[in-house]
N, C-alpha and C. Protein backbone atom coordinates (compact mmCIF):
# COMPACT_ATOMS: atom_id res chain seq x y z
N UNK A 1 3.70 -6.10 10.72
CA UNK A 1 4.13 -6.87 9.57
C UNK A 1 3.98 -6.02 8.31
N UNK A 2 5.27 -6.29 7.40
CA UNK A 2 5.19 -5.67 5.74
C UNK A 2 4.08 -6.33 4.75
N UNK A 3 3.34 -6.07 4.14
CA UNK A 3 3.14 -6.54 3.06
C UNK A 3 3.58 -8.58 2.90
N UNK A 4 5.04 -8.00 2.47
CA UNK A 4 5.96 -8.75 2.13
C UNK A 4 5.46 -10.24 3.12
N UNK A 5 5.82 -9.52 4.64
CA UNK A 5 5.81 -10.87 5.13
C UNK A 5 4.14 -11.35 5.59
N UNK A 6 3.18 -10.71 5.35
CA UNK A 6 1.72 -10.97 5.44
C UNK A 6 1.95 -12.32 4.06
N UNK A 7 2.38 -11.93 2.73
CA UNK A 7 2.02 -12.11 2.01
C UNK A 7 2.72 -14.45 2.56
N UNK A 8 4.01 -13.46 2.95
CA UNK A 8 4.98 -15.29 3.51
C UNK A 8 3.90 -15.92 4.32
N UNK A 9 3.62 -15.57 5.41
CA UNK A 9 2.71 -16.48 6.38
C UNK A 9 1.47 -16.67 5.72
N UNK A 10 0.34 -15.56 4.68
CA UNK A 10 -0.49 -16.47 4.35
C UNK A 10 -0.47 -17.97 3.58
N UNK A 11 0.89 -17.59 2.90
CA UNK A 11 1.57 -19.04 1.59
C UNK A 11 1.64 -19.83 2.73
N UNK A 12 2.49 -19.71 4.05
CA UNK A 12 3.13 -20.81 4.97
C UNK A 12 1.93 -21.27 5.58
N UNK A 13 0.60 -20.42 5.70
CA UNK A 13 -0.84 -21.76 6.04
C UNK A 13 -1.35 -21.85 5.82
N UNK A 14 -0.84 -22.02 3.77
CA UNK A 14 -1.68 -22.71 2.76
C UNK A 14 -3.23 -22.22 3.00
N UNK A 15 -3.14 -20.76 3.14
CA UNK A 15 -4.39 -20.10 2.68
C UNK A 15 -4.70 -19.49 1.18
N UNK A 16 -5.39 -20.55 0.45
CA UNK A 16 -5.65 -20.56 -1.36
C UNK A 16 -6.90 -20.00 -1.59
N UNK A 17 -7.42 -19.24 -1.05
CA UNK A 17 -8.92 -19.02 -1.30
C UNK A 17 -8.49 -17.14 -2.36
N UNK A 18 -9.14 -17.24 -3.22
CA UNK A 18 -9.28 -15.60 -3.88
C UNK A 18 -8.66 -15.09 -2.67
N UNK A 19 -7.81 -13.83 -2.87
CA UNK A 19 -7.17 -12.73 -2.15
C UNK A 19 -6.70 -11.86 -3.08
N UNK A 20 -6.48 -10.43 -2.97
CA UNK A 20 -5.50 -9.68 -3.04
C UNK A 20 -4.01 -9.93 -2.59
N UNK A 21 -3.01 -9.96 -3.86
CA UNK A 21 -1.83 -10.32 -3.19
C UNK A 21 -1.10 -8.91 -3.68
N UNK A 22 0.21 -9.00 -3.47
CA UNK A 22 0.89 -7.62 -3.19
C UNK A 22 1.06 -7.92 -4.69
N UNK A 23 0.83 -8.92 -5.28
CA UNK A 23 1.70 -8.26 -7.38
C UNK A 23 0.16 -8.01 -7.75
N UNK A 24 -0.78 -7.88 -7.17
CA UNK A 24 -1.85 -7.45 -8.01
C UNK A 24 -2.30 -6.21 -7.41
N UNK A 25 -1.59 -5.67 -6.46
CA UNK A 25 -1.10 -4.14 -6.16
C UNK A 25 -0.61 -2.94 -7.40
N UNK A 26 0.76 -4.13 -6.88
CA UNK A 26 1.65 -3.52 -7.99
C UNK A 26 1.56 -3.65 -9.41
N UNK A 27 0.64 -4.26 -9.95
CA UNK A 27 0.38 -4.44 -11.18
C UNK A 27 -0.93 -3.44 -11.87
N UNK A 28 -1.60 -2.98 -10.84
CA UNK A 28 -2.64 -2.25 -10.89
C UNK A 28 -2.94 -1.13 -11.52
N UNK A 29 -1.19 -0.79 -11.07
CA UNK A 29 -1.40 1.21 -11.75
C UNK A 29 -0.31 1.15 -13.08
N UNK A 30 -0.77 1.83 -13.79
CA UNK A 30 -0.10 1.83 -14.97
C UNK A 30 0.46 2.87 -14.80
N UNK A 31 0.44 4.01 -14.06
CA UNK A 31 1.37 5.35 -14.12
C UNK A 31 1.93 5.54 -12.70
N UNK A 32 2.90 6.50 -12.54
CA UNK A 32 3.26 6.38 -10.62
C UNK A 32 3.38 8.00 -11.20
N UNK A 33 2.90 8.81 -10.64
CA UNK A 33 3.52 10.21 -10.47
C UNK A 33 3.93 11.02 -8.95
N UNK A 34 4.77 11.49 -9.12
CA UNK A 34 5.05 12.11 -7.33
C UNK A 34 5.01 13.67 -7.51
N UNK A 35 4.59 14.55 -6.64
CA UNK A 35 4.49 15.97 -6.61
C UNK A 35 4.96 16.68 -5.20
N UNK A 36 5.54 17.28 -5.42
CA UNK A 36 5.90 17.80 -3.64
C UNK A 36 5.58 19.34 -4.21
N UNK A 37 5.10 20.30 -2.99
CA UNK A 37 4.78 20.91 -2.48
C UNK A 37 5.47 22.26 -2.34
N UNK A 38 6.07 23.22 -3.30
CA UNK A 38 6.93 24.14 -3.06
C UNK A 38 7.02 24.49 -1.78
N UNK A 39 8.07 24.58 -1.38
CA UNK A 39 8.29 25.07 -0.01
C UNK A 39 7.75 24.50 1.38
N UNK A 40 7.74 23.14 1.19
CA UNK A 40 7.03 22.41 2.06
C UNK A 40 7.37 21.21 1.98
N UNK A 41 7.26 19.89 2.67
CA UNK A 41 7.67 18.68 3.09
C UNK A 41 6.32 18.03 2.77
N UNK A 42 5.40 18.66 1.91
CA UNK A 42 4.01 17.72 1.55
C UNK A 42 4.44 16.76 0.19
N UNK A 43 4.69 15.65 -0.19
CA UNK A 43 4.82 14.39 -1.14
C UNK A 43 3.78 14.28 -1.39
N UNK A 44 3.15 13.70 -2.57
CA UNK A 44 1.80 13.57 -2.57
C UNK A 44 2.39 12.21 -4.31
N UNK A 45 1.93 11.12 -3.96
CA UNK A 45 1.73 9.66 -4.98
C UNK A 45 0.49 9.89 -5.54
N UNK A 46 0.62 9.82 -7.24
CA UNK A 46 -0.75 9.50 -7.74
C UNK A 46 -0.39 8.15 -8.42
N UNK A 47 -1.54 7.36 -7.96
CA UNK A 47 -1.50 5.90 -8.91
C UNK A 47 -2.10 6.07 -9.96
N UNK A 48 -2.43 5.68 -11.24
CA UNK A 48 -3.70 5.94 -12.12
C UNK A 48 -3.54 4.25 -12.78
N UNK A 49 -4.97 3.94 -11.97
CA UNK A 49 -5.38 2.73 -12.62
C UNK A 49 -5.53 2.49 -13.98
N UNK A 50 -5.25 1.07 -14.61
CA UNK A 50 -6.00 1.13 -15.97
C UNK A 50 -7.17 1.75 -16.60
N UNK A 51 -7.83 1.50 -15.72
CA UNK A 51 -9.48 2.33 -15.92
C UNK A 51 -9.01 4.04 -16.30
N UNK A 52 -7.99 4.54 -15.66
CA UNK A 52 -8.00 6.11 -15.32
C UNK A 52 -8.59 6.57 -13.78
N UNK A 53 -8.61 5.70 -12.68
CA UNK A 53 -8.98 6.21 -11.47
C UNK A 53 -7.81 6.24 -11.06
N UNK A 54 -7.82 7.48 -9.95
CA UNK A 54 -6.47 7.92 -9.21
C UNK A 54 -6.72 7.55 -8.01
N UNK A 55 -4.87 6.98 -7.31
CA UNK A 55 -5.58 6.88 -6.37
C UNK A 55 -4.13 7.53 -5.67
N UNK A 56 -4.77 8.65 -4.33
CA UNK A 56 -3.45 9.10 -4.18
C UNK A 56 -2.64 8.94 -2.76
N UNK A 57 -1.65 9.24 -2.13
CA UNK A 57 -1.33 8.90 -1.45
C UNK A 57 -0.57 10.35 -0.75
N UNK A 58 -0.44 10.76 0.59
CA UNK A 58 0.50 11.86 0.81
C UNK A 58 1.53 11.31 1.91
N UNK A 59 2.59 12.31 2.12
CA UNK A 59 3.38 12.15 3.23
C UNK A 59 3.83 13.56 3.87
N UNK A 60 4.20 14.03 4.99
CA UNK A 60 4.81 15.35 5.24
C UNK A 60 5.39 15.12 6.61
N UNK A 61 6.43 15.60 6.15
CA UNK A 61 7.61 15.55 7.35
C UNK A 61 7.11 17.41 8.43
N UNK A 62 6.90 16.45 9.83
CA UNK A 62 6.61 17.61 10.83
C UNK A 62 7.46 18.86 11.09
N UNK A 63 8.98 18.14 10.79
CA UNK A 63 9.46 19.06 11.04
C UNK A 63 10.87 19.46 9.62
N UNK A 64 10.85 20.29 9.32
CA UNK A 64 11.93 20.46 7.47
C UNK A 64 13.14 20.20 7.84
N UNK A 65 13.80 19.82 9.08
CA UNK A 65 14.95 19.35 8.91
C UNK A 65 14.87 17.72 8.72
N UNK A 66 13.80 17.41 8.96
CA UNK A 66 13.76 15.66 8.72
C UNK A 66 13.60 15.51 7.22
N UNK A 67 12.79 16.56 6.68
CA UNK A 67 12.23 15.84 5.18
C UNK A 67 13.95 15.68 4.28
N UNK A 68 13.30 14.36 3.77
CA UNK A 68 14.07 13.93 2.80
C UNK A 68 13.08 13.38 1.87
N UNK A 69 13.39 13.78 0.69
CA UNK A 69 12.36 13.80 -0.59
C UNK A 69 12.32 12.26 -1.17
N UNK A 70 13.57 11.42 -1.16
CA UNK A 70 13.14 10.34 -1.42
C UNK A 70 12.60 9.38 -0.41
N UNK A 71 12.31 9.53 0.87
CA UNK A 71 11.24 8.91 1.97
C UNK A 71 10.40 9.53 1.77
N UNK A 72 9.92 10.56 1.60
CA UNK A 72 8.97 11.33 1.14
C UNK A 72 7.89 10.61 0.35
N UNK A 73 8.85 10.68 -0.89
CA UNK A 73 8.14 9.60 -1.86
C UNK A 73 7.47 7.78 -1.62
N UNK A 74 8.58 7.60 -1.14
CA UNK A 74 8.41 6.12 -0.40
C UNK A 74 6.80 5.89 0.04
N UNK A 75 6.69 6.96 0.96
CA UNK A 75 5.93 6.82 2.19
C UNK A 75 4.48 7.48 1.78
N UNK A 76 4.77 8.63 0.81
CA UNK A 76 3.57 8.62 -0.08
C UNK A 76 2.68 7.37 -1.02
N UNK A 77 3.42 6.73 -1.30
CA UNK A 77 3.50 5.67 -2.44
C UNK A 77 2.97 4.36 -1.61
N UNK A 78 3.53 4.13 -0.49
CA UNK A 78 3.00 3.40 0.42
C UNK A 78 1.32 3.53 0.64
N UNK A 79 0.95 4.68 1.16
CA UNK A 79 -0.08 5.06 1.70
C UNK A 79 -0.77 5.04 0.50
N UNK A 80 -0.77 5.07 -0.79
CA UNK A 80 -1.41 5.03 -1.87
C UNK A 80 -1.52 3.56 -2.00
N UNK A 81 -0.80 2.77 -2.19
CA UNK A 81 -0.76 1.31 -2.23
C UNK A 81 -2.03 0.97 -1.28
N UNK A 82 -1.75 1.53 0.23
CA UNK A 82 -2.80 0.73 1.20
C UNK A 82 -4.39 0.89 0.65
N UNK A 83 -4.44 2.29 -0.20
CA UNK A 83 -5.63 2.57 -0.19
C UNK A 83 -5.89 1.61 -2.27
N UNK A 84 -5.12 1.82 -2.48
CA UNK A 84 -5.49 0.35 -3.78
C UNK A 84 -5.71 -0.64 -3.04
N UNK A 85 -5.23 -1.31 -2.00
CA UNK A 85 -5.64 -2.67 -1.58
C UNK A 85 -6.74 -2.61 -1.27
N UNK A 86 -7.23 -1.71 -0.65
CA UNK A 86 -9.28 -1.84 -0.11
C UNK A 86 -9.61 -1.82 -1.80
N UNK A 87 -9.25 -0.84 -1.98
CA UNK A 87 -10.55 -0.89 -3.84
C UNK A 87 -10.63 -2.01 -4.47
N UNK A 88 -9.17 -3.01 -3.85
CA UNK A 88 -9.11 -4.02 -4.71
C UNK A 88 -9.80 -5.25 -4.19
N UNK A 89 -9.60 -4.83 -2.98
CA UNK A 89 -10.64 -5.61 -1.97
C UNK A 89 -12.05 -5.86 -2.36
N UNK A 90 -12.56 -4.59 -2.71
CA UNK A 90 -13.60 -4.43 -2.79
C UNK A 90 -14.26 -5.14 -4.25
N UNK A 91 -13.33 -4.82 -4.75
CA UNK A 91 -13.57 -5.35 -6.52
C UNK A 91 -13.82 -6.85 -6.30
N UNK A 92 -12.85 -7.31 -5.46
CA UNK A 92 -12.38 -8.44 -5.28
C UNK A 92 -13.84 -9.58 -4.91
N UNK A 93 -14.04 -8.70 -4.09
CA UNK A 93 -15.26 -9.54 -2.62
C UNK A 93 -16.52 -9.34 -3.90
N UNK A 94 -16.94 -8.21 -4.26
CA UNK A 94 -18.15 -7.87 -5.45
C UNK A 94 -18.19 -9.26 -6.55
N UNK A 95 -16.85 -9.40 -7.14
CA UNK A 95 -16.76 -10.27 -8.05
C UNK A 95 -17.18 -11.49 -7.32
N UNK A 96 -16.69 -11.80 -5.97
CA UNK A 96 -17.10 -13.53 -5.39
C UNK A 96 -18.57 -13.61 -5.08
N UNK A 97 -19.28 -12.19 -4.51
CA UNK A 97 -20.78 -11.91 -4.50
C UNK A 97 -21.25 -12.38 -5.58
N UNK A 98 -21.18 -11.82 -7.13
CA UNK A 98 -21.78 -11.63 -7.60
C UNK A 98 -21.46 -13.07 -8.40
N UNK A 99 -20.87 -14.14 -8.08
CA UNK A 99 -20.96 -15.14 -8.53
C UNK A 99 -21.67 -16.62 -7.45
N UNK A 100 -21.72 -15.79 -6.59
CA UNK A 100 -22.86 -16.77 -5.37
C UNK A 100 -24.00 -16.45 -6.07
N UNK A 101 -24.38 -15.07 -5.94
CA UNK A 101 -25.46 -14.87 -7.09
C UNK A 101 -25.81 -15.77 -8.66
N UNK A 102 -25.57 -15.55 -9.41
CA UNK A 102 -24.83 -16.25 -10.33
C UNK A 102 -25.57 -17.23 -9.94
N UNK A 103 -24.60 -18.46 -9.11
CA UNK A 103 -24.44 -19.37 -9.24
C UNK A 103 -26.19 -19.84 -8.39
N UNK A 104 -26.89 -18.85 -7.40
CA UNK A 104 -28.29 -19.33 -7.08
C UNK A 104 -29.17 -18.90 -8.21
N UNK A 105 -29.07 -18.27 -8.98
CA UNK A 105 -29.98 -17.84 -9.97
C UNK A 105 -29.86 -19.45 -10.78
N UNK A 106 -29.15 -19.60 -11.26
CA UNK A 106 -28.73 -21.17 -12.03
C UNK A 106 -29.25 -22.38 -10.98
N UNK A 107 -29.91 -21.92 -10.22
CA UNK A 107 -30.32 -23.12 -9.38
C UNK A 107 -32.26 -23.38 -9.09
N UNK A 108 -32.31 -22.51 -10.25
CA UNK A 108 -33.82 -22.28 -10.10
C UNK A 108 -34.75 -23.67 -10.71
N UNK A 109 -35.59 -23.84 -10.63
CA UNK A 109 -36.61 -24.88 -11.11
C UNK A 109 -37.30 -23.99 -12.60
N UNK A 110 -38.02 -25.06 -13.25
CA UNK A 110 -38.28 -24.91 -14.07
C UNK A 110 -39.69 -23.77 -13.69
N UNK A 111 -40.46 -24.18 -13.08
CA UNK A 111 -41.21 -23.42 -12.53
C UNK A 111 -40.58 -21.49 -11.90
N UNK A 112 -39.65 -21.44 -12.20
CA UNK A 112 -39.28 -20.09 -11.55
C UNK A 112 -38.65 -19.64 -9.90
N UNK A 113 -38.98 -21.07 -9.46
CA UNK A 113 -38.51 -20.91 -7.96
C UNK A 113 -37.29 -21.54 -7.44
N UNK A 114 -36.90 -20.83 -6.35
CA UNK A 114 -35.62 -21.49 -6.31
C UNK A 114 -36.11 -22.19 -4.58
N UNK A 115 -35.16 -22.76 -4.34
CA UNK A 115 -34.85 -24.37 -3.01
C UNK A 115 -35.66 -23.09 -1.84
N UNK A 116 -34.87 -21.74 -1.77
CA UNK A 116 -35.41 -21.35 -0.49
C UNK A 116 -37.14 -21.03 -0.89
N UNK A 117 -37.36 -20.89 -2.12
CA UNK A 117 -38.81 -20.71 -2.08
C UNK A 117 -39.68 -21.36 -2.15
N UNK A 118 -39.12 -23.35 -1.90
CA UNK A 118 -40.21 -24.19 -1.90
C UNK A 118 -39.92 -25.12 -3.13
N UNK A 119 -38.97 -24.67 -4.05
CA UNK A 119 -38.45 -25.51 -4.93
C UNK A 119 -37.61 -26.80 -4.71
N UNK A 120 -37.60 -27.77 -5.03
CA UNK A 120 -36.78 -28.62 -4.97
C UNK A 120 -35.48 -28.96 -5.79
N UNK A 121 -34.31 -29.23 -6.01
CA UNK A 121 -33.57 -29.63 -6.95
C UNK A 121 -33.29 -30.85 -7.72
């Protein structure tokens, strides 16, 4: 499955919980740059996040009668995408952590303790 249609079947069973979706991919990098490789079938995608983190992506055709520079690119750009989706993942899951957190710290007693330490609510 594409992206694309991951993105159809999670909508089609009304799965609403926080996710990474593919426009917060694509919305991510503020620059796209592509570089190929003098004399070689190496593509190489740089994303550069808002922040200024890169994130990059390569492609290389095995054999130089296949490379074609705009699959090249494609397929670089791709592989850069997959690797924004974990970071974003990651951002993603940190932010829901750190609001379980959050949200047990706010559950403390006046005394300093919280429910698992004998506190009551």
């Amino acid at each position: 499955m594409n992206n694309e249609e991951v993105e159809k079947e999670v909508q089609s069973r009304g799965l609403t919980a926080p996710r990474v979706t593919l426009q917060d991919v694509d919305a991510a990098a503020v620059l796209k740059q592509f570089h190929r490789f003098e004399s070689t079938t190496v593509t190489v995608c740089c994303l550069t996040l808002a922040n200024g983190f890169c994130v990059v992506g390569e492609s290389a055709a095995a054999s130089p009668e296949n490379f074609d520079e705009e699959l090249g690119r494609k397929i670089a750009e791709d592989r850069a995408k997959d690797k924004l989706w974990m970071l974003l993942g990651f951002r993603l899951r940190d932010e829901l952590h750190a609001a379980v957190v959050r949200g047990e710290d706010q559950q403390r007693n006046a005394d300093g303790r919280t429910q698992s330490e004998g506190g009551q609510s």
